[in-house]
C-alpha atoms as a PDB file:
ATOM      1  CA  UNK A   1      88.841 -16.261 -18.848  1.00  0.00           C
ATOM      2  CA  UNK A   2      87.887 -13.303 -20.469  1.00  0.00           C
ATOM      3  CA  UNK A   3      90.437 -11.081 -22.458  1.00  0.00           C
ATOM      4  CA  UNK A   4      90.348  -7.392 -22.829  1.00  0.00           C
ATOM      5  CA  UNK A   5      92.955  -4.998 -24.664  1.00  0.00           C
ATOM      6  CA  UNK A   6      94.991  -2.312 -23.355  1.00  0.00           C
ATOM      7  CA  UNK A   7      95.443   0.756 -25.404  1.00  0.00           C
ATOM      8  CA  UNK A   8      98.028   3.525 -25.622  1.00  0.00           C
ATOM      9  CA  UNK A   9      97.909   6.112 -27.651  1.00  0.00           C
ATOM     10  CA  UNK A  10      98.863   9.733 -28.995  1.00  0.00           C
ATOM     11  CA  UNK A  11      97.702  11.742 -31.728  1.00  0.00           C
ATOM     12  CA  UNK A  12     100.551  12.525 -34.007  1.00  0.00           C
ATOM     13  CA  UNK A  13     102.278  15.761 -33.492  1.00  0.00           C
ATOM     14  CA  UNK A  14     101.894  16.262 -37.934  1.00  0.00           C
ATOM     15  CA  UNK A  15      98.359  17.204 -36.484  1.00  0.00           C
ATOM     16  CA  UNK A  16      97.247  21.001 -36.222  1.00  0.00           C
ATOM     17  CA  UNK A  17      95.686  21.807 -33.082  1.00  0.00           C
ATOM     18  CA  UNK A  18      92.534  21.795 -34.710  1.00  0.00           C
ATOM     19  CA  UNK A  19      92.528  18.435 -35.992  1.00  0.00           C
ATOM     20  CA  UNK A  20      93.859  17.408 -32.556  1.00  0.00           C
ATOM     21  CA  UNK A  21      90.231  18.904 -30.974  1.00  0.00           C
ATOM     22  CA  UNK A  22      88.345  17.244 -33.908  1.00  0.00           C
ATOM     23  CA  UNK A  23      89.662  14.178 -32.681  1.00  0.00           C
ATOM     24  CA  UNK A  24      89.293  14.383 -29.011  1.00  0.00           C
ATOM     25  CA  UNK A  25      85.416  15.251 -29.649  1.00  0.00           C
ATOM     26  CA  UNK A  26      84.780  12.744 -31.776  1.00  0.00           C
ATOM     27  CA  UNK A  27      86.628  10.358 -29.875  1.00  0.00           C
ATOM     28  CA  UNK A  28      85.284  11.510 -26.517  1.00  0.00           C
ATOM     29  CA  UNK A  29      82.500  13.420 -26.686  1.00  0.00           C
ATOM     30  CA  UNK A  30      82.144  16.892 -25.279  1.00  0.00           C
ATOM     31  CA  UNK A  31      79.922  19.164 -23.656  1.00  0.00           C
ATOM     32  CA  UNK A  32      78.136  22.048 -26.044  1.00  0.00           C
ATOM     33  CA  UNK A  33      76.859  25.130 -24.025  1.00  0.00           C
ATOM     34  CA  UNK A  34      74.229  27.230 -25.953  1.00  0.00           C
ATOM     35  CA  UNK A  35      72.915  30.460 -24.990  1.00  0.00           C
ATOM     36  CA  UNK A  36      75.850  31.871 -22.547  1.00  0.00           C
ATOM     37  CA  UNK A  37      76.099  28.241 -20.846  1.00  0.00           C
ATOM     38  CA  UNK A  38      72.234  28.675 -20.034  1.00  0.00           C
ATOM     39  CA  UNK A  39      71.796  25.313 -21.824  1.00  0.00           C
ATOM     40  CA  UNK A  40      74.241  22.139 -21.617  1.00  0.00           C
ATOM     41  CA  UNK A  41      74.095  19.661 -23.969  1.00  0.00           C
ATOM     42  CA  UNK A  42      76.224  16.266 -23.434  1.00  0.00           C
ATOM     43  CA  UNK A  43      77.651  14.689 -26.969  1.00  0.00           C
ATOM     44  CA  UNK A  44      78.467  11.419 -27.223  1.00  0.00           C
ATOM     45  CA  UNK A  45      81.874  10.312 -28.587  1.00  0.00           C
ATOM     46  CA  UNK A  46      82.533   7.733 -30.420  1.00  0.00           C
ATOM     47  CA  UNK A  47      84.119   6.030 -27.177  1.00  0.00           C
ATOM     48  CA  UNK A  48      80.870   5.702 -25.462  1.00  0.00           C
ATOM     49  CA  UNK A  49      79.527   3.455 -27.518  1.00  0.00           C
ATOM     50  CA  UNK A  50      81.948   0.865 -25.987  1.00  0.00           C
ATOM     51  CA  UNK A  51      82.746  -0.096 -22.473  1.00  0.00           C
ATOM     52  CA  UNK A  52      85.652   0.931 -21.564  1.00  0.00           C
ATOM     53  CA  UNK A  53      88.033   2.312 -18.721  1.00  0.00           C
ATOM     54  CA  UNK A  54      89.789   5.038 -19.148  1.00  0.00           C
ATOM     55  CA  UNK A  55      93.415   5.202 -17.054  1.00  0.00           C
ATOM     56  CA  UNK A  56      94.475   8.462 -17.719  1.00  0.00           C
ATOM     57  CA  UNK A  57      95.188  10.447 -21.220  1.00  0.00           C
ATOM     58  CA  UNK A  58      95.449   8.117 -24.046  1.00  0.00           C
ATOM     59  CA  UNK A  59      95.377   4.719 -22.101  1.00  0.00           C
ATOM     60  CA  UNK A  60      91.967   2.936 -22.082  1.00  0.00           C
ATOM     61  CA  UNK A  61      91.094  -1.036 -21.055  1.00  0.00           C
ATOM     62  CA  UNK A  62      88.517  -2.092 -23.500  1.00  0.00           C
ATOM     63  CA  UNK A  63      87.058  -5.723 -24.584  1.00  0.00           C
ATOM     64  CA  UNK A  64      88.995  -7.309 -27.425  1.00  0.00           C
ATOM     65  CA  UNK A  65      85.834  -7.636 -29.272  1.00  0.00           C
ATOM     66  CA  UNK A  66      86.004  -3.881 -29.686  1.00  0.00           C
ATOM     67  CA  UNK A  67      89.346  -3.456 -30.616  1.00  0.00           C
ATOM     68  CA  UNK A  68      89.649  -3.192 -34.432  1.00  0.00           C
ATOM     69  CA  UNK A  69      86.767  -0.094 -34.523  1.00  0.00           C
ATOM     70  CA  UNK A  70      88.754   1.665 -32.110  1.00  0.00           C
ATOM     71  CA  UNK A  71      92.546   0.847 -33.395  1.00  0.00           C
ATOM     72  CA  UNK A  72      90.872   2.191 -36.496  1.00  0.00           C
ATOM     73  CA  UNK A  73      89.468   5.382 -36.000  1.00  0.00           C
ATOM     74  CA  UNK A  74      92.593   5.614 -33.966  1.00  0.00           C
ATOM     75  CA  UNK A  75      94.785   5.138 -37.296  1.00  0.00           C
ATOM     76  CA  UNK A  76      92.429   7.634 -39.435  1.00  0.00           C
ATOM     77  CA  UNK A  77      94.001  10.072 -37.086  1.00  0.00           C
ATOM     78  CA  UNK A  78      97.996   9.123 -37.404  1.00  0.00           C
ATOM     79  CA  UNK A  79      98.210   8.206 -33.765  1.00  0.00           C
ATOM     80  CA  UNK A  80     100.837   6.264 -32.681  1.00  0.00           C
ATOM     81  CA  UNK A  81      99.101   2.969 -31.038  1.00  0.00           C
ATOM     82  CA  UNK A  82     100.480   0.599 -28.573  1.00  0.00           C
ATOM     83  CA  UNK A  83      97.923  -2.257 -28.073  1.00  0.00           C
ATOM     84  CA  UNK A  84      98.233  -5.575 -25.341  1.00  0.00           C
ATOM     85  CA  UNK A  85      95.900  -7.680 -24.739  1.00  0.00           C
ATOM     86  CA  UNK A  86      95.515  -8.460 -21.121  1.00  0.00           C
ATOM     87  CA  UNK A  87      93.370 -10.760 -18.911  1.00  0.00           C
ATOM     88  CA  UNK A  88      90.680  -9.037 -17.079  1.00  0.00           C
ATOM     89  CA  UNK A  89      90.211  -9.259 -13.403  1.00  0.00           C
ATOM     90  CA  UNK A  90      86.850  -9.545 -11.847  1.00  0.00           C
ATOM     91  CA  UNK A  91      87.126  -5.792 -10.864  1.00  0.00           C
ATOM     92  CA  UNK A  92      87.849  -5.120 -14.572  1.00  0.00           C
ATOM     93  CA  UNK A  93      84.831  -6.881 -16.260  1.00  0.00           C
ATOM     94  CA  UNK A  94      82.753  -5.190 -13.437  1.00  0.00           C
ATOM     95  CA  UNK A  95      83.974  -2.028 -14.195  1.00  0.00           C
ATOM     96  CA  UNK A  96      83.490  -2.423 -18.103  1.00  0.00           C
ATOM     97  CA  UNK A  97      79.881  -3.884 -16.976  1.00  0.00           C
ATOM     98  CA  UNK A  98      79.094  -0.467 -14.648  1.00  0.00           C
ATOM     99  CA  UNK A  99      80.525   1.734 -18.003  1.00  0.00           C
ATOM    100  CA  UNK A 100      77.775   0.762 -19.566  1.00  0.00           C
ATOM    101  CA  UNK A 101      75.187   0.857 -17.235  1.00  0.00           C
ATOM    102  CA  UNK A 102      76.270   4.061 -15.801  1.00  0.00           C
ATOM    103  CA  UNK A 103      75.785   5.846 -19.320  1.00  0.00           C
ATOM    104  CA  UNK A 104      72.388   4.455 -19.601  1.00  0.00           C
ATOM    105  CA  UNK A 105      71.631   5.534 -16.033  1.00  0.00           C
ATOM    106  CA  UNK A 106      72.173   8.649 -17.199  1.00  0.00           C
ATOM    107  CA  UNK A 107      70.230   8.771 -20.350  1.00  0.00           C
ATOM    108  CA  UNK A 108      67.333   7.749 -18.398  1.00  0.00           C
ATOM    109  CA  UNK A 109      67.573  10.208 -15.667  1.00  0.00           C
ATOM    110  CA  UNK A 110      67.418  13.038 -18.388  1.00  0.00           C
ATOM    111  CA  UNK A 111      64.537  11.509 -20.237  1.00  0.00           C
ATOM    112  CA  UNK A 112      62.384  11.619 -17.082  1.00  0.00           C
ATOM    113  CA  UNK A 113      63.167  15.159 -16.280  1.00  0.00           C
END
C-alpha cells in the first residue's frame, strides 16, 4: 500500500503581487514568448520535477517521498499549508506514473523536431 500526500495551500496575502508571480513561476513553470510570441519557450517549475496531480489551485496529490522539498519551498514563501497523507488508489499511482512520462514525452518530441 503505497502512501501519497495531499497538499493545500495559499500564498500569504503579506505577499506583493510580485512576489506572488515569483512564486507561481518558480513553483510552476511558465511559458516565455520572445520576439512578439514568434518564439515559445516552456520553463520548468520547480513542480515538474516531481510527479504530481494537480486538483485545482493550490491542491496537488504528490508521493510522500517528495513531501518535505515541496512543504519547504512552500514555507520560504509564507503559505499557509494543509498537508494529509492519503492512500493512493490504483488510478492515483497511474496517474503520478503518466506525470512523469508525459513530461518526458514531451521533451523528446521537441528534441526530434
Amino acid at each position: 500500500m503505497q502512501t501519497g500526500a495531499l497538499i493545500s495551500f495559499k500564498v500569504s496575502e503579506k505577499n506583493t503581487h510580485t512576489n506572488v508571480n515569483r512564486f507561481c513561476r518558480e513553483f510552476y513553470g511558465y511559458k516565455d514568448k520572445s520576439n512578439k510570441g514568434k518564439y515559445i519557450y516552456e520553463r520548468e517549475g520547480f513542480l515538474s520535477k516531481y510527479p504530481h496531480i494537480k486538483i485545482q489551485r493550490g491542491l496537488i496529490i504528490i508521493n510522500m517521498n517528495d513531501a518535505g522539498d515541496i512543504i519547504n519551498l512552500l514555507e520560504k514563501y509564507d503559505a499557509k499549508i494543509f498537508m494529509r497523507e492519503i492512500i493512493l488508489l490504483h488510478t492515483d499511482k497511474q496517474m503520478l506514473k503518466d506525470s512523469l512520462n508525459e513530461k518526458y514525452t514531451k521533451k523528446h518530441i521537441l528534441t526530434e523536431l
